[in-house]
C-alpha atoms as a PDB file:
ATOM      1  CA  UNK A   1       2.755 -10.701  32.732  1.00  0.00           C
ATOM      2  CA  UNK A   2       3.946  -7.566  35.114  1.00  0.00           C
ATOM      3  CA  UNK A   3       6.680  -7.114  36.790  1.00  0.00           C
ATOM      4  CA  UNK A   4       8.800  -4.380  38.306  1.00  0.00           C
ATOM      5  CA  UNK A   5      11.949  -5.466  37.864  1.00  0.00           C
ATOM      6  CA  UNK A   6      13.966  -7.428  35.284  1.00  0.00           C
ATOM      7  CA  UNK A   7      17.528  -7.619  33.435  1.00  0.00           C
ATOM      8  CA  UNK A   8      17.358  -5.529  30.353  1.00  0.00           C
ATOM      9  CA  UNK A   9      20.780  -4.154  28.831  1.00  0.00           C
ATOM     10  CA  UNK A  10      19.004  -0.454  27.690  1.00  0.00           C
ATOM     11  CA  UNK A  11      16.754   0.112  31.056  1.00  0.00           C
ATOM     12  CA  UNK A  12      18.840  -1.624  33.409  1.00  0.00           C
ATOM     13  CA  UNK A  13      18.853   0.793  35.904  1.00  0.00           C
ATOM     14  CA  UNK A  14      17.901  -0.468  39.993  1.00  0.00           C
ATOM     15  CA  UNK A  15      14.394   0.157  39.182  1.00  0.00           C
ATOM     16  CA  UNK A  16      13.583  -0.942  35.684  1.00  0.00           C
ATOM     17  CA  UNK A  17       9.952   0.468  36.422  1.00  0.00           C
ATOM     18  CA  UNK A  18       7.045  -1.446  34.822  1.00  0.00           C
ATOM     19  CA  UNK A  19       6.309  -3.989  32.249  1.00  0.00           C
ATOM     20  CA  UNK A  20       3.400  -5.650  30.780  1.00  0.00           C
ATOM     21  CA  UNK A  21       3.972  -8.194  28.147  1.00  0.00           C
ATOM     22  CA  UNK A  22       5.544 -11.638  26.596  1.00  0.00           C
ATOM     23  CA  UNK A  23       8.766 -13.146  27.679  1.00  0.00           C
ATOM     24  CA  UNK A  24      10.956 -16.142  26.504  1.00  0.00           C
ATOM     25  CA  UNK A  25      12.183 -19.163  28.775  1.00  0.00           C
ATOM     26  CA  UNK A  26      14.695 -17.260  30.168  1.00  0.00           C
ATOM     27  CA  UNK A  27      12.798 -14.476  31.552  1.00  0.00           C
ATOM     28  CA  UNK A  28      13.457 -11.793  29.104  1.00  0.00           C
ATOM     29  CA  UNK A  29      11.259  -9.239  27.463  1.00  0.00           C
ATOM     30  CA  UNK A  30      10.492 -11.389  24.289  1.00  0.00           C
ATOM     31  CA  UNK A  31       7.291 -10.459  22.113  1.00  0.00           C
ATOM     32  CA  UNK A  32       5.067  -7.305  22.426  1.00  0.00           C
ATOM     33  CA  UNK A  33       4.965  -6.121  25.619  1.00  0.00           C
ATOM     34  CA  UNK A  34       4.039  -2.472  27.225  1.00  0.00           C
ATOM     35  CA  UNK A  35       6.968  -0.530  29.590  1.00  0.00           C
ATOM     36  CA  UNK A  36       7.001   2.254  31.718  1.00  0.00           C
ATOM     37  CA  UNK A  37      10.131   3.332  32.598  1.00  0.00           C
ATOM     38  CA  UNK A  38      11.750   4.838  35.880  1.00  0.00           C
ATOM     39  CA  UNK A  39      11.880   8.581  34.302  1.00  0.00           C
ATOM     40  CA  UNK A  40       7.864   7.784  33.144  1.00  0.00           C
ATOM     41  CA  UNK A  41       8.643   7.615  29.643  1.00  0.00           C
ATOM     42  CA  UNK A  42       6.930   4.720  27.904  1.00  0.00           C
ATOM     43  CA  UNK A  43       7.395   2.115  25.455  1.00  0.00           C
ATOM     44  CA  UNK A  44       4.453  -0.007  23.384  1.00  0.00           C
ATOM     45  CA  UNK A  45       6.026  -2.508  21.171  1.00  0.00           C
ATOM     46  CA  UNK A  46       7.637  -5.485  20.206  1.00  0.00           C
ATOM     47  CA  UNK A  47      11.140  -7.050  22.331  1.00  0.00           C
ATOM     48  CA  UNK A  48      13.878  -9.653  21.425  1.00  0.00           C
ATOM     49  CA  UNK A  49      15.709 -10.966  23.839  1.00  0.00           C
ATOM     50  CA  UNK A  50      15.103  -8.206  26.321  1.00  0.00           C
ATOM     51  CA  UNK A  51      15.843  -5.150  24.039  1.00  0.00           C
ATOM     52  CA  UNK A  52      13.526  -3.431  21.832  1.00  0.00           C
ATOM     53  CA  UNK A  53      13.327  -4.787  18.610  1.00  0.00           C
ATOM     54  CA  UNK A  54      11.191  -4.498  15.508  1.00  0.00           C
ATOM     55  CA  UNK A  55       8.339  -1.588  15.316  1.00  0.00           C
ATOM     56  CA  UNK A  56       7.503   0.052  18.783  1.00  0.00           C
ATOM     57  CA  UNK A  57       6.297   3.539  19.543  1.00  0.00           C
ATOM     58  CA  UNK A  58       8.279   5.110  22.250  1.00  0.00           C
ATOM     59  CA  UNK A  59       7.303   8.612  24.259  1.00  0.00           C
ATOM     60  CA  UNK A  60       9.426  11.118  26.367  1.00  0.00           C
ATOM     61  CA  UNK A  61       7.607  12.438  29.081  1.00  0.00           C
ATOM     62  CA  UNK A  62       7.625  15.136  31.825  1.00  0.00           C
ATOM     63  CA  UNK A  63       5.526  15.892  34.914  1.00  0.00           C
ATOM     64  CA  UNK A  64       2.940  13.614  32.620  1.00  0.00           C
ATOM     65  CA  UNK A  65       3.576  15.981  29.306  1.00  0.00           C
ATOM     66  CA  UNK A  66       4.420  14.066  26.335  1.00  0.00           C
ATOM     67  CA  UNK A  67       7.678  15.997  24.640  1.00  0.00           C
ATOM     68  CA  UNK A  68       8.376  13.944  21.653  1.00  0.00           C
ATOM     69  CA  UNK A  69       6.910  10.541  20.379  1.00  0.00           C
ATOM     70  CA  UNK A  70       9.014   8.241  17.762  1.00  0.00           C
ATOM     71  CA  UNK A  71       7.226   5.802  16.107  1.00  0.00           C
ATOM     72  CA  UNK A  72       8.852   3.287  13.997  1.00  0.00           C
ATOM     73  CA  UNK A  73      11.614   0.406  13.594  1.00  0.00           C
ATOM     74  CA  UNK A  74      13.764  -0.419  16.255  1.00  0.00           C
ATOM     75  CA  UNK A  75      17.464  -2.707  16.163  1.00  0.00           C
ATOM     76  CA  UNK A  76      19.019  -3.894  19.597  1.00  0.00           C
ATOM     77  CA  UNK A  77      17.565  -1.216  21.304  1.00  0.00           C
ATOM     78  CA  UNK A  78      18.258   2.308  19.467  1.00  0.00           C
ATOM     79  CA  UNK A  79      16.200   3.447  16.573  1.00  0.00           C
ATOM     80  CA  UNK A  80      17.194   2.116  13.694  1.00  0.00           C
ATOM     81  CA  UNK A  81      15.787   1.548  10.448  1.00  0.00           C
ATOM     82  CA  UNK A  82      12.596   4.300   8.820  1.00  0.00           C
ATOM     83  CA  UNK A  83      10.469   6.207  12.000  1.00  0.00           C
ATOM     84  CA  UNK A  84       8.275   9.000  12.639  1.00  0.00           C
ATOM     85  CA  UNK A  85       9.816  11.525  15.452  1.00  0.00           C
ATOM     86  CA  UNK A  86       7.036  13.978  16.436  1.00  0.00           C
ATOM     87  CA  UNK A  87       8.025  16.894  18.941  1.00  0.00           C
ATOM     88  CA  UNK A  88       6.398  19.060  20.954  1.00  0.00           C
ATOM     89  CA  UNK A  89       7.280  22.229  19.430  1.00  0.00           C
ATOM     90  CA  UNK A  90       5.457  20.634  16.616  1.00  0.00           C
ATOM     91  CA  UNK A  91       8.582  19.952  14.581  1.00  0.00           C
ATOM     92  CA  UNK A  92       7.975  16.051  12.545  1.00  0.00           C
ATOM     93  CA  UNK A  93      10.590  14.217  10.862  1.00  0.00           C
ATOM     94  CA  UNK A  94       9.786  11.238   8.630  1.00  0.00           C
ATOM     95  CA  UNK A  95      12.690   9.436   7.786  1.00  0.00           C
ATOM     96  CA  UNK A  96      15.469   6.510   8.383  1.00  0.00           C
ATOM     97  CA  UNK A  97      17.788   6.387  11.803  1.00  0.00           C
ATOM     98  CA  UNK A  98      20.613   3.917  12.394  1.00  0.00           C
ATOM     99  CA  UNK A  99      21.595   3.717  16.405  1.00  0.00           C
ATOM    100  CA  UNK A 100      19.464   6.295  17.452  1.00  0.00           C
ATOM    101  CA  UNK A 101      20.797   9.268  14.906  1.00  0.00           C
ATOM    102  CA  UNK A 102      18.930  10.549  11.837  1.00  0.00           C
ATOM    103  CA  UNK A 103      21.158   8.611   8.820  1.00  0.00           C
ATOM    104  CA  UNK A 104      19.957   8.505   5.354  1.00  0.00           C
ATOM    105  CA  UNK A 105      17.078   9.975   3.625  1.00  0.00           C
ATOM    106  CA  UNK A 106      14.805  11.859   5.718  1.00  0.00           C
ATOM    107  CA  UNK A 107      12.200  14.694   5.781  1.00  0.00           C
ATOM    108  CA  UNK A 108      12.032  17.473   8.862  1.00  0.00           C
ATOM    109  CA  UNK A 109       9.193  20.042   8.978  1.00  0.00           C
ATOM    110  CA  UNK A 110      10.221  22.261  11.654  1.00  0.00           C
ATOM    111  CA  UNK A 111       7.025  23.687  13.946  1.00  0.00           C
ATOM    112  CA  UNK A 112       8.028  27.726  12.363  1.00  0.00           C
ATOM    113  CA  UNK A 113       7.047  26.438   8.829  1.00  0.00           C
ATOM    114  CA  UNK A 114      10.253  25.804   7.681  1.00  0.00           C
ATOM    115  CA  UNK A 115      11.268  22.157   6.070  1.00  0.00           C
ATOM    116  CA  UNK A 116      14.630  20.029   5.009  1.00  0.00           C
ATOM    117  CA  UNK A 117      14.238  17.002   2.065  1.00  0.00           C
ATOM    118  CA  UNK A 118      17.367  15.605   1.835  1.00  0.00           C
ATOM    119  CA  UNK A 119      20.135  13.470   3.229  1.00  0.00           C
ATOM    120  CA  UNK A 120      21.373  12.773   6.782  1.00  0.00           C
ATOM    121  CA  UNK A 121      24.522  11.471   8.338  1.00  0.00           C
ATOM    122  CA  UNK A 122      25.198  11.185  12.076  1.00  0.00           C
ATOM    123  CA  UNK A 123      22.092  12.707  12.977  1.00  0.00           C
ATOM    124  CA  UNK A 124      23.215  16.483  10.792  1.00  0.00           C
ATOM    125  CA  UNK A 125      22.321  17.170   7.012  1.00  0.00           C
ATOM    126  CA  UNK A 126      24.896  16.193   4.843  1.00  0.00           C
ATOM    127  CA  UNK A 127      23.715  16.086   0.605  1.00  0.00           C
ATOM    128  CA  UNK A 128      24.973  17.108  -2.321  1.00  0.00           C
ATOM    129  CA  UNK A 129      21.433  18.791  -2.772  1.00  0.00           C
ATOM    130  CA  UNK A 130      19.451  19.008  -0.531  1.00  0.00           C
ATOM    131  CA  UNK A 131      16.393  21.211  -0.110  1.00  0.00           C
ATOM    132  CA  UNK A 132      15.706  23.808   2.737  1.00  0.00           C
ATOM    133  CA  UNK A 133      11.896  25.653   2.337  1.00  0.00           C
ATOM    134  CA  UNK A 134      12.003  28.283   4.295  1.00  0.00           C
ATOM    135  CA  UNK A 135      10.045  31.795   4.707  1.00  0.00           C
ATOM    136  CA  UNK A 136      10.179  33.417   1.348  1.00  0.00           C
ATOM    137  CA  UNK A 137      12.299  31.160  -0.454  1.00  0.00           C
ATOM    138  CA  UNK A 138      14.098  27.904  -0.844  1.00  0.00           C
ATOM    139  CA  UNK A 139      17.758  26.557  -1.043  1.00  0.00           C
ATOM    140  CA  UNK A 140      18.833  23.261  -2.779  1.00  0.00           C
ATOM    141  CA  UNK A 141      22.685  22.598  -2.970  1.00  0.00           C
ATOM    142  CA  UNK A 142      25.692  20.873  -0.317  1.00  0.00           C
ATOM    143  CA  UNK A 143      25.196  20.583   3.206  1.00  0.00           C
ATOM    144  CA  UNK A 144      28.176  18.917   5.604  1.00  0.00           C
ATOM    145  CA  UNK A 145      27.879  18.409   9.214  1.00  0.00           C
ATOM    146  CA  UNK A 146      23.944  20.402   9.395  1.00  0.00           C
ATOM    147  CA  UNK A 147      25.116  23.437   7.452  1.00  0.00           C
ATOM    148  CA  UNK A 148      24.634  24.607   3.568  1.00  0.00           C
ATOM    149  CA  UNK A 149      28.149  23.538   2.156  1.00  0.00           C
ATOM    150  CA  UNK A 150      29.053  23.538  -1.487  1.00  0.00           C
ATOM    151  CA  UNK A 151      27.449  24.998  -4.608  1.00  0.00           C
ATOM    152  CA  UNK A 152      23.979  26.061  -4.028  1.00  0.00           C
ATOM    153  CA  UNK A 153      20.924  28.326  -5.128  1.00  0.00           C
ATOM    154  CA  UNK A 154      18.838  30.452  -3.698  1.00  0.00           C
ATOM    155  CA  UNK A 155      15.323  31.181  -5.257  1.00  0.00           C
ATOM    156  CA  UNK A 156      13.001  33.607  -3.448  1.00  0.00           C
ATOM    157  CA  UNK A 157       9.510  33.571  -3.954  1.00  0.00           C
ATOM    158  CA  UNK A 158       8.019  36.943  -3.674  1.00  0.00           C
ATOM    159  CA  UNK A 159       7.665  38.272  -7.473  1.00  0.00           C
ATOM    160  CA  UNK A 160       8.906  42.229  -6.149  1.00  0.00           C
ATOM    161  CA  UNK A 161      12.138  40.415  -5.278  1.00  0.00           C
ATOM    162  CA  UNK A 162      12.694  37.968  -7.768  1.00  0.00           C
ATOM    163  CA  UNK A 163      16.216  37.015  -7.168  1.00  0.00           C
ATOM    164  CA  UNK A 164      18.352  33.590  -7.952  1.00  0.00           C
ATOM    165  CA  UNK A 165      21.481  33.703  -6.018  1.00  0.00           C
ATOM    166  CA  UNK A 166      23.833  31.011  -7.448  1.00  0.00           C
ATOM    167  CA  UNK A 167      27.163  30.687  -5.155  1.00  0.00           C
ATOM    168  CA  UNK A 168      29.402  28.139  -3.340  1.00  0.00           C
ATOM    169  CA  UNK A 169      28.747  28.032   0.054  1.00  0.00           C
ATOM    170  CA  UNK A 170      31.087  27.459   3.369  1.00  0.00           C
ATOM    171  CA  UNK A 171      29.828  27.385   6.939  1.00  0.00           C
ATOM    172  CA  UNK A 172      26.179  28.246   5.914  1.00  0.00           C
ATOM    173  CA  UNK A 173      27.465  31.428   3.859  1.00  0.00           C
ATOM    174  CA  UNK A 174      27.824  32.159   0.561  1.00  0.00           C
ATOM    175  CA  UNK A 175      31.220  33.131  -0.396  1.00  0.00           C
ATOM    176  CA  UNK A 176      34.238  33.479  -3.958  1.00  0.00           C
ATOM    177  CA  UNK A 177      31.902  33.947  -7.338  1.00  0.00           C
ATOM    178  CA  UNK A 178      28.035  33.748  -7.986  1.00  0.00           C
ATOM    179  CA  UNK A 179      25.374  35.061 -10.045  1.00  0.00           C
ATOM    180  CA  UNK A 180      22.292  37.148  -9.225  1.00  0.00           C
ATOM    181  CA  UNK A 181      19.345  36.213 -11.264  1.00  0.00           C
ATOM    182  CA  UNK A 182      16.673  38.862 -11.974  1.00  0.00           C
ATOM    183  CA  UNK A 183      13.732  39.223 -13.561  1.00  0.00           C
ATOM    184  CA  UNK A 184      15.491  41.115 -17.090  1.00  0.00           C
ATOM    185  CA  UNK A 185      19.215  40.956 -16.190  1.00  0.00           C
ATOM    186  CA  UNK A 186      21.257  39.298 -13.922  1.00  0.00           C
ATOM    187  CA  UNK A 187      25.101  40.601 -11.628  1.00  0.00           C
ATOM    188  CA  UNK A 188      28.524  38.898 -11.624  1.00  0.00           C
ATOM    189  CA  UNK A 189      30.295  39.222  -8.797  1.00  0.00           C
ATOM    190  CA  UNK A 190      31.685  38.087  -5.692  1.00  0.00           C
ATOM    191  CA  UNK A 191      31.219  37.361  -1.788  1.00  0.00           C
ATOM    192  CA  UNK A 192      34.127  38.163   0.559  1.00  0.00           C
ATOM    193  CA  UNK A 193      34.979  36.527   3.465  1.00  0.00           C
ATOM    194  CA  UNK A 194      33.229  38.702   5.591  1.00  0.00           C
ATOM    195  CA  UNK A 195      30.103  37.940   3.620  1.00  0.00           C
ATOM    196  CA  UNK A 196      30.245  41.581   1.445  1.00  0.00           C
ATOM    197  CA  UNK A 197      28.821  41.533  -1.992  1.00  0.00           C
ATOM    198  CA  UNK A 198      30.806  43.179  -4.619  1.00  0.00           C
ATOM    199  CA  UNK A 199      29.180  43.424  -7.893  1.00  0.00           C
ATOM    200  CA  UNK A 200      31.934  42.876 -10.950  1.00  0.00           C
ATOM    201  CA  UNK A 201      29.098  43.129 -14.277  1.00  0.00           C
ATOM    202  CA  UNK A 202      25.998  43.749 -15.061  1.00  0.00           C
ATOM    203  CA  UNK A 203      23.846  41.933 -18.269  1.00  0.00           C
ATOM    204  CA  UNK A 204      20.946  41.268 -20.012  1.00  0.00           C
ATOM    205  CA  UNK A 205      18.967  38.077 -19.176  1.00  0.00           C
ATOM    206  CA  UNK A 206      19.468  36.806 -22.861  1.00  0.00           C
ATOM    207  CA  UNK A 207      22.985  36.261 -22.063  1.00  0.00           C
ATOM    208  CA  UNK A 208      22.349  34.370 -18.939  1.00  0.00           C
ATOM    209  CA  UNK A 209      23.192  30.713 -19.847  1.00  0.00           C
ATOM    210  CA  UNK A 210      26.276  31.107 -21.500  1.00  0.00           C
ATOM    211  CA  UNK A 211      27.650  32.380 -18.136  1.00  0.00           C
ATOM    212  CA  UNK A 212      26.284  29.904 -16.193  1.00  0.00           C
ATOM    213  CA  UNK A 213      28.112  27.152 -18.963  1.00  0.00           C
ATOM    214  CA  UNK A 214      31.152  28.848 -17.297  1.00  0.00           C
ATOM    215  CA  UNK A 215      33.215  25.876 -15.670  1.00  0.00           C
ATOM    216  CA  UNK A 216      33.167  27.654 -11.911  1.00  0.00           C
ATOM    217  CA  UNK A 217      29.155  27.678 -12.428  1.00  0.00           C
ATOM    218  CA  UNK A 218      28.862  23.872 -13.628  1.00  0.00           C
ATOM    219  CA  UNK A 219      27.721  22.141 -10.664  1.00  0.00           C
ATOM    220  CA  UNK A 220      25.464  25.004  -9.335  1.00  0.00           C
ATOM    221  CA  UNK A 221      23.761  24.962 -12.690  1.00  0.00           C
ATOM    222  CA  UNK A 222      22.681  21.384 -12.237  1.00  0.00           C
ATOM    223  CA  UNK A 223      20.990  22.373  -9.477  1.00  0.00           C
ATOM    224  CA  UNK A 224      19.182  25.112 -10.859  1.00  0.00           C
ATOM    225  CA  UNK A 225      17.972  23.513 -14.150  1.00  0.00           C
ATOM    226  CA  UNK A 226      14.880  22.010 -12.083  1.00  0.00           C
ATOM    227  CA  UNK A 227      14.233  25.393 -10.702  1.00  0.00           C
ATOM    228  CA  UNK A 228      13.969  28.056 -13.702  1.00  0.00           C
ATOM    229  CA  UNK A 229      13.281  28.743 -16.400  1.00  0.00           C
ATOM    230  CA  UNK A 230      15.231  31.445 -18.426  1.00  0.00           C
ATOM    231  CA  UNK A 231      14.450  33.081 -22.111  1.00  0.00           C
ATOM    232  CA  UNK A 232      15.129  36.015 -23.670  1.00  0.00           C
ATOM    233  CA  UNK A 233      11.945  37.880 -22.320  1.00  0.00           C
ATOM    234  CA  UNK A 234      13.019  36.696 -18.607  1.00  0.00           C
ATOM    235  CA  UNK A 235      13.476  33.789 -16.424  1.00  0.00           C
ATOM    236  CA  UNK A 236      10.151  32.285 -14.425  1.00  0.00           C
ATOM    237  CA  UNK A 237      10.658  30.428 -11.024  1.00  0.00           C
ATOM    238  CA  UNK A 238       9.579  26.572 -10.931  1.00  0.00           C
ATOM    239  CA  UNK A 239       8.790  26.534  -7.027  1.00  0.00           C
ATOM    240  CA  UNK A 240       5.632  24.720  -6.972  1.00  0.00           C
ATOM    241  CA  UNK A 241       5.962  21.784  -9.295  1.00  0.00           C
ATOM    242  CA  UNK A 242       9.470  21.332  -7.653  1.00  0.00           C
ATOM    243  CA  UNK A 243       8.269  21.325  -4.059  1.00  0.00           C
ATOM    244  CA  UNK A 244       5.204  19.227  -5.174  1.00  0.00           C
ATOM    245  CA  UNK A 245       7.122  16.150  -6.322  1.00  0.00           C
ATOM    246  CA  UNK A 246       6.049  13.266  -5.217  1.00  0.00           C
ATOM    247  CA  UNK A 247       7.964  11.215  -1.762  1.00  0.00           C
ATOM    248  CA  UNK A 248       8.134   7.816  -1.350  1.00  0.00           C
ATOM    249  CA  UNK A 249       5.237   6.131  -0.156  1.00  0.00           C
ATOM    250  CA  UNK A 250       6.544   5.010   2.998  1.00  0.00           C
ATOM    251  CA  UNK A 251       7.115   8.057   3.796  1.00  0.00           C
ATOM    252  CA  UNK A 252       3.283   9.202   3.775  1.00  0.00           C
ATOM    253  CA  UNK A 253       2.487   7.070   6.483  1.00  0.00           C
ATOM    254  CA  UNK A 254       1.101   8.395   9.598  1.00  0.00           C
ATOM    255  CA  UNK A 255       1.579   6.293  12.482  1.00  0.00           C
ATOM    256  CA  UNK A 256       2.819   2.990  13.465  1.00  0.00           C
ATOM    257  CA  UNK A 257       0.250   0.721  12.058  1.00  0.00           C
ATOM    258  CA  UNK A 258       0.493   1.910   8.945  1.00  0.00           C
ATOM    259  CA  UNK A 259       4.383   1.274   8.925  1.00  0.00           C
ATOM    260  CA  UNK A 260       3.548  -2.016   9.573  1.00  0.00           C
ATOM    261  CA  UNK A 261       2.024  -2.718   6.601  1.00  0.00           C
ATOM    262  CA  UNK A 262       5.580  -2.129   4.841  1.00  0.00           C
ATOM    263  CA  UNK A 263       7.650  -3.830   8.045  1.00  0.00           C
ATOM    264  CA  UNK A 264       6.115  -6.809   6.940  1.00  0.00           C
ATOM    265  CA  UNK A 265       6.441  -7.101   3.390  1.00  0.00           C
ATOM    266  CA  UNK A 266       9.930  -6.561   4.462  1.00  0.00           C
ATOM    267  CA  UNK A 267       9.944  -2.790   1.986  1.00  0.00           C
ATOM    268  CA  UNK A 268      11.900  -0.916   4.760  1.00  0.00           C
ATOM    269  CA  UNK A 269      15.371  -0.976   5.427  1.00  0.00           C
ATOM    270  CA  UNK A 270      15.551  -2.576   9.267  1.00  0.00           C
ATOM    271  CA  UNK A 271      18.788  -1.322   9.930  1.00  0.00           C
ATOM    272  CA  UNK A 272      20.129  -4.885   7.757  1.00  0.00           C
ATOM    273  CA  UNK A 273      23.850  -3.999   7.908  1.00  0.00           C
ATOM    274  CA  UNK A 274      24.276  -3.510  11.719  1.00  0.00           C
ATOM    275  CA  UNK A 275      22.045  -6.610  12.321  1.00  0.00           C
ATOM    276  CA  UNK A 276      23.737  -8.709   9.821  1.00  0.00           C
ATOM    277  CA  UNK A 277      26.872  -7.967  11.111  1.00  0.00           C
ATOM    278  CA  UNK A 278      25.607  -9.226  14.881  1.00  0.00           C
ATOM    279  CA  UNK A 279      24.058 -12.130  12.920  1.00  0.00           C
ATOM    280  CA  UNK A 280      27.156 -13.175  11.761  1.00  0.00           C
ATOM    281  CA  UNK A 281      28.617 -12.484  15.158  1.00  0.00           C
ATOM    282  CA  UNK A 282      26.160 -14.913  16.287  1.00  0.00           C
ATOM    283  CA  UNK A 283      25.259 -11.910  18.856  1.00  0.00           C
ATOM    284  CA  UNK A 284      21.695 -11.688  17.879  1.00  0.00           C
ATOM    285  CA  UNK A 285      18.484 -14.080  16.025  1.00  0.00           C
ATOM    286  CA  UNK A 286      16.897 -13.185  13.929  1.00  0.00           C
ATOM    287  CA  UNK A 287      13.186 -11.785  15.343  1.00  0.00           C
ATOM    288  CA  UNK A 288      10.268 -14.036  14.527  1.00  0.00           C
ATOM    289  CA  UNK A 289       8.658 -11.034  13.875  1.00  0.00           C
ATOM    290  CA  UNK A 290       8.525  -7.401  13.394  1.00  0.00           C
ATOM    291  CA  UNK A 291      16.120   7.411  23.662  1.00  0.00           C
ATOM    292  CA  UNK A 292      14.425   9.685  21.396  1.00  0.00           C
ATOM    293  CA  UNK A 293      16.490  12.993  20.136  1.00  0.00           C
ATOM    294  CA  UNK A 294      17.360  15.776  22.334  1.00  0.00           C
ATOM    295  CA  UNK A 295      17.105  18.819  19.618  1.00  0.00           C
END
C-alpha cells in the first residue's frame, strides 16, 4: 500500500511524504513498511500503531547525500533500546539509546582515530571509568556531562615518553595532587588551577606503590592496576591486552539483520522501562513483533 498522506504523531507534518507498507484497521502504519519523508530522509522498518517501533534503519539525507544512518531498535518513535549510528565524517557508535539520546553502555570511534568505551547518560559520557584512545595514548577514569571528571590516568604509548599521569580531574583538566610515572622514577606534585605543574619530590620507581597506597591516590590506583605493571627494575605499560578485551557480542554486529538475530531472542534491552510504563498506562500494546543525532 502507498500513500502520500496519513496521521502519524512523529511525521505529521501537511505533507507526510511517502509510504509503502502494512497498516491496521484503522489506517495506521502497522507492520513493516518503507517511508520517505518530506525533508527526503528515509525510513525501512517495522511500525505500531503509526509510530516506528521495533528494529528499523533510518537515514538523514541532503541534496540526495546520505549524512548519518542509525540502524537498530526503535520505542514510540525515538531510538531507543541498542543501535548502530554511522556518520558521514566516518565517526560509528555501537551502543544503547533511550528517546533518541545515547544512554547506557556504548562504544564511539570517532572518523580522526580516536575512540570512547564507556558509559552514557543524556546523550554525554558520564562513567566512573571510562576509556578514551586517543593519538599517543589513552585515558580511563570519571567523566560527567561529556568531559573527563574525577580520578583518572593517563598512559602514553610512545616508549621515548613513557609517562603515567595519575590525577583528579575537573572540567577535562587535571588539577590538586598526582603522580608522574616514568620509566626508573616517578614526581609528586601538583596541578594549579590554571593547569601549571609544580613538581614537590622526586623517587625511585621501587618506591612507587607505597605512594600510590596513599589514601588521596586510592581510587586512581584502581584504575591503573589493569594498566601497569611496576617492579623494582621499572614499570611496563599494559595497552594492548587492555584495549584488546573482548565487547559484548551484540555489540559486534554490523547491520540490522544481524541485530535481529538478538531482537528476537529477546537478548537486547528494547527500551523495557519506558514501554512498560506506557503498558501499564494502557498507552501502548505490546508489538507482535520486532531523528538521528545532530553532533
Amino acid at each position: 500500500m502507498s500513500d502520500e498522506s496519513g496521521d502519524e504523531s512523529d511525521e505529521n507534518t501537511n505533507f507526510l511524504g511517502t509510504y509503502e507498507g502494512e497498516r491496521n484497521d484503522l489506517g495506521e502504519r502497522h507492520g513493516d513498511g518503507k517511508a520517505i519523508l518530506p525533508n527526503k530522509d528515509t525510513y525501512s522498518g517495522h511500525y505500531s500503531g503509526g509510530v516506528r517501533e521495533g528494529l528499523g534503519v533510518y537515514q538523514v539525507m541532503k541534496k540526495g547525500k546520505i549524512l548519518a544512518t542509525y540502524e537498530g531498535e526503535w520505542c514510540l518513535g525515538k531510538r531507543s533500546g541498542y543501535g548502530i549510528c554511522k556518520y558521514e565524517d566516518g565517526s560509528e557508535y555501537k551502543g544503547f539509546w533511550d528517546q533518541d539520546e545515547r544512554n547506557g553502555r556504548g562504544t564511539i570511534k570517532f572518523g580522526n582515530g580516536q575512540e570512547y568505551r564507556g558509559f552514557w547518560k543524556s546523550g554525554l559520557r558520564e562513567d566512573s571509568a571510562g576509556l578514551l584512545n586517543f593519538t599517543g595514548g589513552l585515558y580511563i577514569g570519571g567523566w560527567k556531562a561529556g568531559v573527563m571528571e574525577g580520578p583518572g590516568v593517563i598512559v602514553y604509548k610512545s616508549p621515548a615518553t613513557a609517562i603515567c599521569l595519575i590525577s583528579t580531574w575537573q572540567n577535562g583538566k587535571p588539577q590538586g595532587l598526582a603522580i608522574v610515572i616514568r620509566e626508573s622514577y616517578f614526581l609528586k606534585g601538583n596541578f594549579l588551577p590554571d593547569g601549571t605543574w609544580r613538581t614537590s619530590s622526586h623517587h625511585p620507581i621501587a618506591v612507587v606503590e607505597q605512594a600510590l597506597s596513599e589514601p588521596q591516590f586510592l581510587q586512581v590506583t584502581k584504575v591503573l592496576r589493569p594498566l601497569i605493571q611496576v617492579d623494582e627494575t621499572g614499570f611496563a605499560l599494559k595497552i594492548e591486552s587492555f584495549l584488546e578485551e573482548p565487547e559484548p557480542d551484540l555489540w559486534k554486529c554490523t547491520s540490522i539483520s544481524e541485530i535481529a538475530g538478538f531482537y528476537l531472542a529477546g537478548k537486547t534491552w528494547k527500551a523495557e522501562v519506558s514501554r512498560n510504563k506506557l503498558i501499564e498506562n494502557n498507552c501502548i500494546n505490546i508489538p507482535t513483533s520486532p531523528e538521528v543525532p545532530q553532533d
